[in-house]
Protein backbone atom coordinates (compact mmCIF):
# COMPACT_ATOMS: atom_id res chain seq x y z
CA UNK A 1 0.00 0.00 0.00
CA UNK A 2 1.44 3.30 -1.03
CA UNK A 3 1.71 6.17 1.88
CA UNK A 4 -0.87 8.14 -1.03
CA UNK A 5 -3.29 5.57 -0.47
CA UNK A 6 -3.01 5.18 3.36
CA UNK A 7 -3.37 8.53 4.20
CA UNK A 8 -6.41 8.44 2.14
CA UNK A 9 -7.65 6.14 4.36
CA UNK A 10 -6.38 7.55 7.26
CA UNK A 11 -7.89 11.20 6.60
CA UNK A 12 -11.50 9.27 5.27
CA UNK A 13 -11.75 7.11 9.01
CA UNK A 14 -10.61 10.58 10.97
CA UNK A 15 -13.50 12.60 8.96
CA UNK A 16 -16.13 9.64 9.15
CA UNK A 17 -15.27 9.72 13.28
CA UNK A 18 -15.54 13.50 13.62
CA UNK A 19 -18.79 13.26 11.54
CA UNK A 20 -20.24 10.39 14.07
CA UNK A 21 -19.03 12.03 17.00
CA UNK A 22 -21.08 15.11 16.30
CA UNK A 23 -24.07 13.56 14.90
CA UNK A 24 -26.99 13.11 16.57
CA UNK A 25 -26.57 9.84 19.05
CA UNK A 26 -29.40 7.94 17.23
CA UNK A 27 -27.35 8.44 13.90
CA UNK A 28 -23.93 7.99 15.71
CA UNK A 29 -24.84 4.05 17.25
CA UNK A 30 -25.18 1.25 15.72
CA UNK A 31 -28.60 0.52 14.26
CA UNK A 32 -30.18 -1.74 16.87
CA UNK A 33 -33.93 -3.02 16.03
CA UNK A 34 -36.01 -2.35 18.95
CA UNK A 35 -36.79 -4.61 21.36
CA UNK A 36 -40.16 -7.31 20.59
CA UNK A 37 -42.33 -7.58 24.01
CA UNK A 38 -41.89 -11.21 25.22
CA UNK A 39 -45.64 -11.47 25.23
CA UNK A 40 -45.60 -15.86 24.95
CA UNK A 41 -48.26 -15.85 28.74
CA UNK A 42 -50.65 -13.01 27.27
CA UNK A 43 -53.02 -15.48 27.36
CA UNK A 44 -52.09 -17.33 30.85
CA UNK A 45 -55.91 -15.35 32.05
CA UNK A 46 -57.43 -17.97 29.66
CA UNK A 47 -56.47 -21.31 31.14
CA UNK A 48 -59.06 -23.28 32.54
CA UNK A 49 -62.90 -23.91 32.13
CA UNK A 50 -65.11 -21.36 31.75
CA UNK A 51 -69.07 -20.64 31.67
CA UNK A 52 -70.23 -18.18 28.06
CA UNK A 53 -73.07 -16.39 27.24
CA UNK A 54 -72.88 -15.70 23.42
CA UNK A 55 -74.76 -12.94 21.51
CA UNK A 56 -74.96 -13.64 17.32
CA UNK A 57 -76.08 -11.30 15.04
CA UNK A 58 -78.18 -13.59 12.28
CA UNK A 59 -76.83 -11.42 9.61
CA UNK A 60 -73.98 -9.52 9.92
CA UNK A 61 -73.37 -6.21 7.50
CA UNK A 62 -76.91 -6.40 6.05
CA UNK A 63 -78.48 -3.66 8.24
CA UNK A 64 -80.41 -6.48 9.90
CA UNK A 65 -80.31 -6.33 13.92
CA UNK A 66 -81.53 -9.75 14.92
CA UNK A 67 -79.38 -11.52 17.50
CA UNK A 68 -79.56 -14.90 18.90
CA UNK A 69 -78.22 -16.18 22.56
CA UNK A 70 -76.23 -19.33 23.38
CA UNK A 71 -75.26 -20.68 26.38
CA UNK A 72 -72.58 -22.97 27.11
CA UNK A 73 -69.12 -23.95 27.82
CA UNK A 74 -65.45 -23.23 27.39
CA UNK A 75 -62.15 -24.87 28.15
CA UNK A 76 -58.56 -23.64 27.21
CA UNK A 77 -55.25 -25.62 27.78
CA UNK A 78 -52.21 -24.43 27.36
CA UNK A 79 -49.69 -25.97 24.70
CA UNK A 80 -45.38 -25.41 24.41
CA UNK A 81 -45.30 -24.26 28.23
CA UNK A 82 -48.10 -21.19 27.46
CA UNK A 83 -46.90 -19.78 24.01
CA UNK A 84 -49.22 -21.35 22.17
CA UNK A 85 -52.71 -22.92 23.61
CA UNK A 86 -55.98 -24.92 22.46
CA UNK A 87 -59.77 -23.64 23.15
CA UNK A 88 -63.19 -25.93 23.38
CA UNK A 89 -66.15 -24.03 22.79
CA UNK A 90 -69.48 -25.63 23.21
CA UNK A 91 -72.69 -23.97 23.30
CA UNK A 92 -76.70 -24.52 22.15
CA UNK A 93 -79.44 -21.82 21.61
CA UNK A 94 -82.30 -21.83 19.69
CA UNK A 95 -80.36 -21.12 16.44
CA UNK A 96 -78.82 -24.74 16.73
CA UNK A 97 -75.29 -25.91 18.57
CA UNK A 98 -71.67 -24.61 18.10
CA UNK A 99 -68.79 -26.64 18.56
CA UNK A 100 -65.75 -24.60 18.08
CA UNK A 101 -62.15 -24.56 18.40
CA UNK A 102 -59.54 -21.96 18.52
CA UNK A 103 -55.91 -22.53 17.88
CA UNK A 104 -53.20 -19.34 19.53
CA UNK A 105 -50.12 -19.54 18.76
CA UNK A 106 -47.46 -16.61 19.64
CA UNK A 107 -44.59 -15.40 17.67
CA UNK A 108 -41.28 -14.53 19.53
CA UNK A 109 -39.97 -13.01 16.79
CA UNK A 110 -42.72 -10.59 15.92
CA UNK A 111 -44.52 -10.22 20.00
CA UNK A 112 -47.59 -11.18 18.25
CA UNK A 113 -50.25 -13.69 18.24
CA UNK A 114 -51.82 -15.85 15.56
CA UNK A 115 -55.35 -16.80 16.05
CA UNK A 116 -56.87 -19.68 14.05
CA UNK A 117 -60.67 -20.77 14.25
CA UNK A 118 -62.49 -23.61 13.37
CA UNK A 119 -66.17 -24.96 13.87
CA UNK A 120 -67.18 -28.48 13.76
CA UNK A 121 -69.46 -27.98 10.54
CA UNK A 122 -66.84 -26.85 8.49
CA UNK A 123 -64.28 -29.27 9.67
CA UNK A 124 -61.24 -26.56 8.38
CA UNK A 125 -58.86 -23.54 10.15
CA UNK A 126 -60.04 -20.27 9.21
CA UNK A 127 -57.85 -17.54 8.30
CA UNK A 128 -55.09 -16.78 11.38
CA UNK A 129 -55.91 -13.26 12.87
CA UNK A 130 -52.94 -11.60 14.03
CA UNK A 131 -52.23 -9.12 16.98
CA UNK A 132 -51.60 -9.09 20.76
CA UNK A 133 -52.24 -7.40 23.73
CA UNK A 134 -51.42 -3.98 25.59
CA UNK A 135 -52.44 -2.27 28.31
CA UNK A 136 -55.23 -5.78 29.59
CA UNK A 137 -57.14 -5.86 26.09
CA UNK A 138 -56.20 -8.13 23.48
CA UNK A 139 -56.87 -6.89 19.80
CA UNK A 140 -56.89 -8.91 16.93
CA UNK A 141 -57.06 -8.39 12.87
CA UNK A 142 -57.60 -10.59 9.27
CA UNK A 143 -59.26 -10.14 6.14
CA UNK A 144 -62.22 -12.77 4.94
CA UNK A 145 -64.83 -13.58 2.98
CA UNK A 146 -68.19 -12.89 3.81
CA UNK A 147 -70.43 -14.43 0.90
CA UNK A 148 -68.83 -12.58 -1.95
CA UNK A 149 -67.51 -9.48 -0.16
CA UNK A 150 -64.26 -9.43 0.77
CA UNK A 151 -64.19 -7.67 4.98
CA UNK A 152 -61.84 -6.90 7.64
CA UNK A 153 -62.62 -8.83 10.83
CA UNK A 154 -61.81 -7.87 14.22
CA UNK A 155 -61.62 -9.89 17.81
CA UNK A 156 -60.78 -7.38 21.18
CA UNK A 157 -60.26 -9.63 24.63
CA UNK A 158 -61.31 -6.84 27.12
CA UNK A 159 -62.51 -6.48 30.85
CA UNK A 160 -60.24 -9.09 32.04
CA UNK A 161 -60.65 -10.14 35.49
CA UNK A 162 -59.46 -13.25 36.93
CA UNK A 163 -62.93 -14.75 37.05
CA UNK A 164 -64.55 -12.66 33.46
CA UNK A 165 -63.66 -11.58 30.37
CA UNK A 166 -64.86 -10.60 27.20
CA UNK A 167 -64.68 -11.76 23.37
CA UNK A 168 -66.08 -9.28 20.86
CA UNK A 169 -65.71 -9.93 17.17
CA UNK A 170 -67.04 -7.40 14.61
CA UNK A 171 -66.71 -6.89 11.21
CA UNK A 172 -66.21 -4.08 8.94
CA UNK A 173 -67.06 -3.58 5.32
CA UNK A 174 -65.44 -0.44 4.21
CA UNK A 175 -62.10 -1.08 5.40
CA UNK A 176 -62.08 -0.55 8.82
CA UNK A 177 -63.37 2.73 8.94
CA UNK A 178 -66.55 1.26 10.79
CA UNK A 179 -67.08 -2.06 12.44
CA UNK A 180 -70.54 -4.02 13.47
CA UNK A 181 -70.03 -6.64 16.51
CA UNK A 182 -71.53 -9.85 15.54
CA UNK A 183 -70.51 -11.90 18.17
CA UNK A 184 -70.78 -10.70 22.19
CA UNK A 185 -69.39 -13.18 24.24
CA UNK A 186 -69.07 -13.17 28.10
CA UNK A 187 -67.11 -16.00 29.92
CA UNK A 188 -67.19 -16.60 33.66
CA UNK A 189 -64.56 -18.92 35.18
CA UNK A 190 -66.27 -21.96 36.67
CA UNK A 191 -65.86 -22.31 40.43
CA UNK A 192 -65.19 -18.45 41.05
């Protein structure tokens, strides 16, 4: 290496470290991603059996405002120590019986949480919702069908006690700028 070439270098790593040392500190440290939430027991509240009380809208996003009421059971068990976990729910009203399960499982690399669901009749996972929770209410996001339409559908986990909680889902045709609950549900831990 030539002593041309050298102090090239030299001079180029002195005027690189004067320009760090009086930039601004974000600019002046290494680029660090920020740090993911280790949120793998948001749903630890969840674990156990539980009584519901379910409200359905008949037909969702069609101005109609009939609802119909179920009664019934839940039971979650946790999976992979709590980061992932399995939910039964069974309930009958007099628009017929749902048998339902719900698949979490979280993400450590994103914080979040992957929600699939499937009922009984249709034998299949639905589309995962993602999200997670902050500040004790749980909010959760996917896009579906809905006949021919394509919606965004939402779930939100709020009032959390440890004996209650609540599961709303609603849906929103005109991309989230509005939302319609369709499904109210209540859940009171059994034995509390």
């Amino acid at each position: 290496m030539t002593a041309t070439v050298r102090t090239t270098k030299i001079v180029t790593l002195a005027l690189a470290c004067a320009l760090l040392a009086g930039a601004p500190p974000a600019l002046a440290q290494t680029a660090q991603a920020p740090a993911v939430r280790d949120a793998g027991h948001d749903f630890d509240f969840e674990f156990g059996d539980w009584k519901c009380n379910l409200k359905r809208r008949l037909r969702p996003l069609t101005g109609s405002n009939d609802w119909v009421e179920y009664e019934g059971s839940s039971i979650v068990r946790k999976v992979w120590g709590g980061r992932a976990n399995l939910g039964e729910l069974e309930l009958d009203g007099p628009a017929g019986h749902i048998e339902g399960l719900s698949l979490r499982l979280y993400n450590p690399a994103s914080g979040q949480w992957n929600i699939s669901f499937s009922n009984a009749k249709a034998g299949t996972l639905g589309v995962a919702m993602v999200g997670g929770f902050k500040d004790g209410r749980g909010e959760f996001y996917d896009q579906e069908m809905l006949g021919d339409r394509a919606i965004y559908v939402r779930f939100i986990f709020s009032d959390i006690t440890p004996s209650t909680f609540k599961l709303e889902q609603a849906f929103s045709g005109d991309g989230g700028k509005t939302w319609e609950a369709n499904w109210i549900a209540t859940f009171a831990k059994v034995g509390s």
